[in-house]
Protein backbone atom coordinates (compact mmCIF):
# COMPACT_ATOMS: atom_id res chain seq x y z
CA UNK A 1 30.19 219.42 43.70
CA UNK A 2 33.52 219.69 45.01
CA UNK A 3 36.36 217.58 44.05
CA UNK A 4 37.73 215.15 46.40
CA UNK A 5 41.70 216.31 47.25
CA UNK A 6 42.81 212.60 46.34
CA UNK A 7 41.77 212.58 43.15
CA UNK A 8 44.00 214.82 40.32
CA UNK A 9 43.97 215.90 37.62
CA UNK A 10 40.43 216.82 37.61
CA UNK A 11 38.72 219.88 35.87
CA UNK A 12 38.66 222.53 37.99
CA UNK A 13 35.29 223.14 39.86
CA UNK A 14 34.87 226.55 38.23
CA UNK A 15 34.97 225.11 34.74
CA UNK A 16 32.55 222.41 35.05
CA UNK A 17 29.33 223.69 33.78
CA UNK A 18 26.24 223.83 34.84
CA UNK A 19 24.94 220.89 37.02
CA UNK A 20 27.39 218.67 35.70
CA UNK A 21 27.88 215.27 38.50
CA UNK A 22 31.25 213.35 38.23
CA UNK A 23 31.77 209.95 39.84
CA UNK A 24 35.18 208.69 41.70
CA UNK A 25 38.69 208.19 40.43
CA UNK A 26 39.27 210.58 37.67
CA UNK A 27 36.42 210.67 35.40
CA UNK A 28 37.12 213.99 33.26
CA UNK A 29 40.81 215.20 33.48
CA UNK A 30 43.36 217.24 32.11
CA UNK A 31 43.71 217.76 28.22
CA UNK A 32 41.42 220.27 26.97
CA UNK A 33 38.25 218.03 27.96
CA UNK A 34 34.34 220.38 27.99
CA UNK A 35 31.88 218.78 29.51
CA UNK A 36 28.61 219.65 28.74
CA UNK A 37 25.79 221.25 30.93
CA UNK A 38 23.99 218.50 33.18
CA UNK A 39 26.06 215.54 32.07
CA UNK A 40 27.14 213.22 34.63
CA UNK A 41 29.83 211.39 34.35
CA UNK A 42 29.83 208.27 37.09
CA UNK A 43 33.19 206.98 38.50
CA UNK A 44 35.97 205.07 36.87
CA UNK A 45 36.14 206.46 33.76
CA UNK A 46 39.01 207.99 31.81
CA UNK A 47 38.42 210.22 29.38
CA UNK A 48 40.35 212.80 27.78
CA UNK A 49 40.46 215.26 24.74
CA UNK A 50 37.05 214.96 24.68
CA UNK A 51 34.06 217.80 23.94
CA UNK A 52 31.00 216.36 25.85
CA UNK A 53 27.49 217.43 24.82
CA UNK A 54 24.98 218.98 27.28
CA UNK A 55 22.66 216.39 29.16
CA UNK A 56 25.07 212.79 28.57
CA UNK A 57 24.69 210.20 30.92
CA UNK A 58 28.39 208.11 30.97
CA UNK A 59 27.82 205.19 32.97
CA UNK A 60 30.71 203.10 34.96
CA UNK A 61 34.00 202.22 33.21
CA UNK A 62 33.70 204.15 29.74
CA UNK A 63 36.66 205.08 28.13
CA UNK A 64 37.03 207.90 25.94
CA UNK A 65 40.08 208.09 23.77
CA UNK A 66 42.49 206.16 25.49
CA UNK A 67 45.96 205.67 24.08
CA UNK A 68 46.80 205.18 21.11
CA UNK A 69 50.05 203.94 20.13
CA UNK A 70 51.35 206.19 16.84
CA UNK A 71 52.17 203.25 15.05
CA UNK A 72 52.00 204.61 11.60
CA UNK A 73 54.08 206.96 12.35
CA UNK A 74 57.09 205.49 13.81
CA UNK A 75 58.65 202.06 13.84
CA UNK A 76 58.61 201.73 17.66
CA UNK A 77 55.87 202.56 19.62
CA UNK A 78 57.15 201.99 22.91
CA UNK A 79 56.59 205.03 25.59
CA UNK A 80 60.25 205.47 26.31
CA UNK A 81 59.94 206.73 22.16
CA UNK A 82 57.80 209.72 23.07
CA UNK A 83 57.81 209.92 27.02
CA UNK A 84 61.32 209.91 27.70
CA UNK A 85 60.96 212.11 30.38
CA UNK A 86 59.19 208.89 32.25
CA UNK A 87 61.94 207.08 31.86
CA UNK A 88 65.10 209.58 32.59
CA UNK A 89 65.61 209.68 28.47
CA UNK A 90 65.35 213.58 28.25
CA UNK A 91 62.52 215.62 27.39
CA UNK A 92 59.25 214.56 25.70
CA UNK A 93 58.45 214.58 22.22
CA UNK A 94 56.20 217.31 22.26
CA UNK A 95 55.08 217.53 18.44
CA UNK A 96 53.79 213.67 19.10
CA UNK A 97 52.07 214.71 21.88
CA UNK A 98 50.65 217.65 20.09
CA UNK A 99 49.66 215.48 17.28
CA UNK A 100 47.73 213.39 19.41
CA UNK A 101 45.90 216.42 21.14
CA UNK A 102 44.89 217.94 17.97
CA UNK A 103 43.76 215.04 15.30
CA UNK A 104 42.31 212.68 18.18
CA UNK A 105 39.48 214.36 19.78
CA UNK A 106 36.19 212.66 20.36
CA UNK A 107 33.43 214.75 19.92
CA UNK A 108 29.55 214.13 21.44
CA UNK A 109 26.40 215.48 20.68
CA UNK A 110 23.63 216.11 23.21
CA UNK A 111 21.78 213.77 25.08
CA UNK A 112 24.12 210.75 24.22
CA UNK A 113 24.15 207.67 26.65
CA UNK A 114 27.48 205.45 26.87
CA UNK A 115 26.91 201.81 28.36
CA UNK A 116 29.22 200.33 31.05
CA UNK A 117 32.49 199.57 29.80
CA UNK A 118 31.85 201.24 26.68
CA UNK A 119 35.04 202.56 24.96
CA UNK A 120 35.57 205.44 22.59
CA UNK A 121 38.42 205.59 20.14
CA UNK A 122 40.14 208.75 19.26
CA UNK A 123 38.49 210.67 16.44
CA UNK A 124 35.15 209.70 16.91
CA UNK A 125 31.91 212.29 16.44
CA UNK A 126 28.21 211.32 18.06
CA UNK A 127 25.54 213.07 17.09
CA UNK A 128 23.07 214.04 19.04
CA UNK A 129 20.88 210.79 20.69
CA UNK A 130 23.68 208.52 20.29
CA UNK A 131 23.26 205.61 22.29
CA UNK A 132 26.72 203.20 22.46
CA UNK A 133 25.64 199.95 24.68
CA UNK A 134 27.55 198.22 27.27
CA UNK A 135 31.27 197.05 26.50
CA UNK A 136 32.33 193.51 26.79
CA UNK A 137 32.83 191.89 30.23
């Protein structure tokens, strides 16, 4: 399925697997993300540093691993701290970027169904028939 132009940072089409449907407005992006064969993710989701299992069904507004703030590691937790580049501060802090990327993946098994709205904290490993119900309205 191609990608619509309007929409980056998606995964490139030739490392989606197999039969694999994505909604609208950025549902898998950049950041080391796998889906898995014949998942489908539907629009309006954000979800990244994720491994999906093969044959998920992510319905509308999930949210896997969205920011964290490194508050246990640093007395201010502000952006500006570690995305200075954002803010004309000089370069990024890569290591905290890094640290984030490498101790914060989510992990799901296979056939694992995620309810609207459902969100996903960095870290967190379904198995495989997982079932996470609808998020709060």
């Amino acid at each position: 399925m191609p990608r619509p132009a309007a929409d980056p940072p998606h995964l490139p089409d030739e490392k989606l697997p197999v039969r694999t449907l994505c909604g609208d407005r950025r549902p898998l992006c950049a950041g080391g993300d796998r889906g898995g064969d014949y998942t489908y993710c539907f629009g309006s989701n954000d979800v990244i540093y994720t491994a999906l299992g093969k044959f998920n069904s992510i319905a509308t507004g999930v949210r896997i691993n969205p920011v964290q703030h490194p508050a246990k590691i640093r007395a201010a937790a502000h952006h500006f701290t570690y995305r200075c580049s954002h803010y004309g501060l000089g370069p990024d802090d890569a290591a905290l970027i890094d640290w984030r990327r490498e101790n914060h993946r989510v992990v799901t098994g296979n056939d694992v169904w995620l309810g609207h709205n459902a969100v996903l904290m960095g870290g967190v490993t379904l198995g495989d028939g997982a079932v996470v119900g609808a998020g709060p309205w």
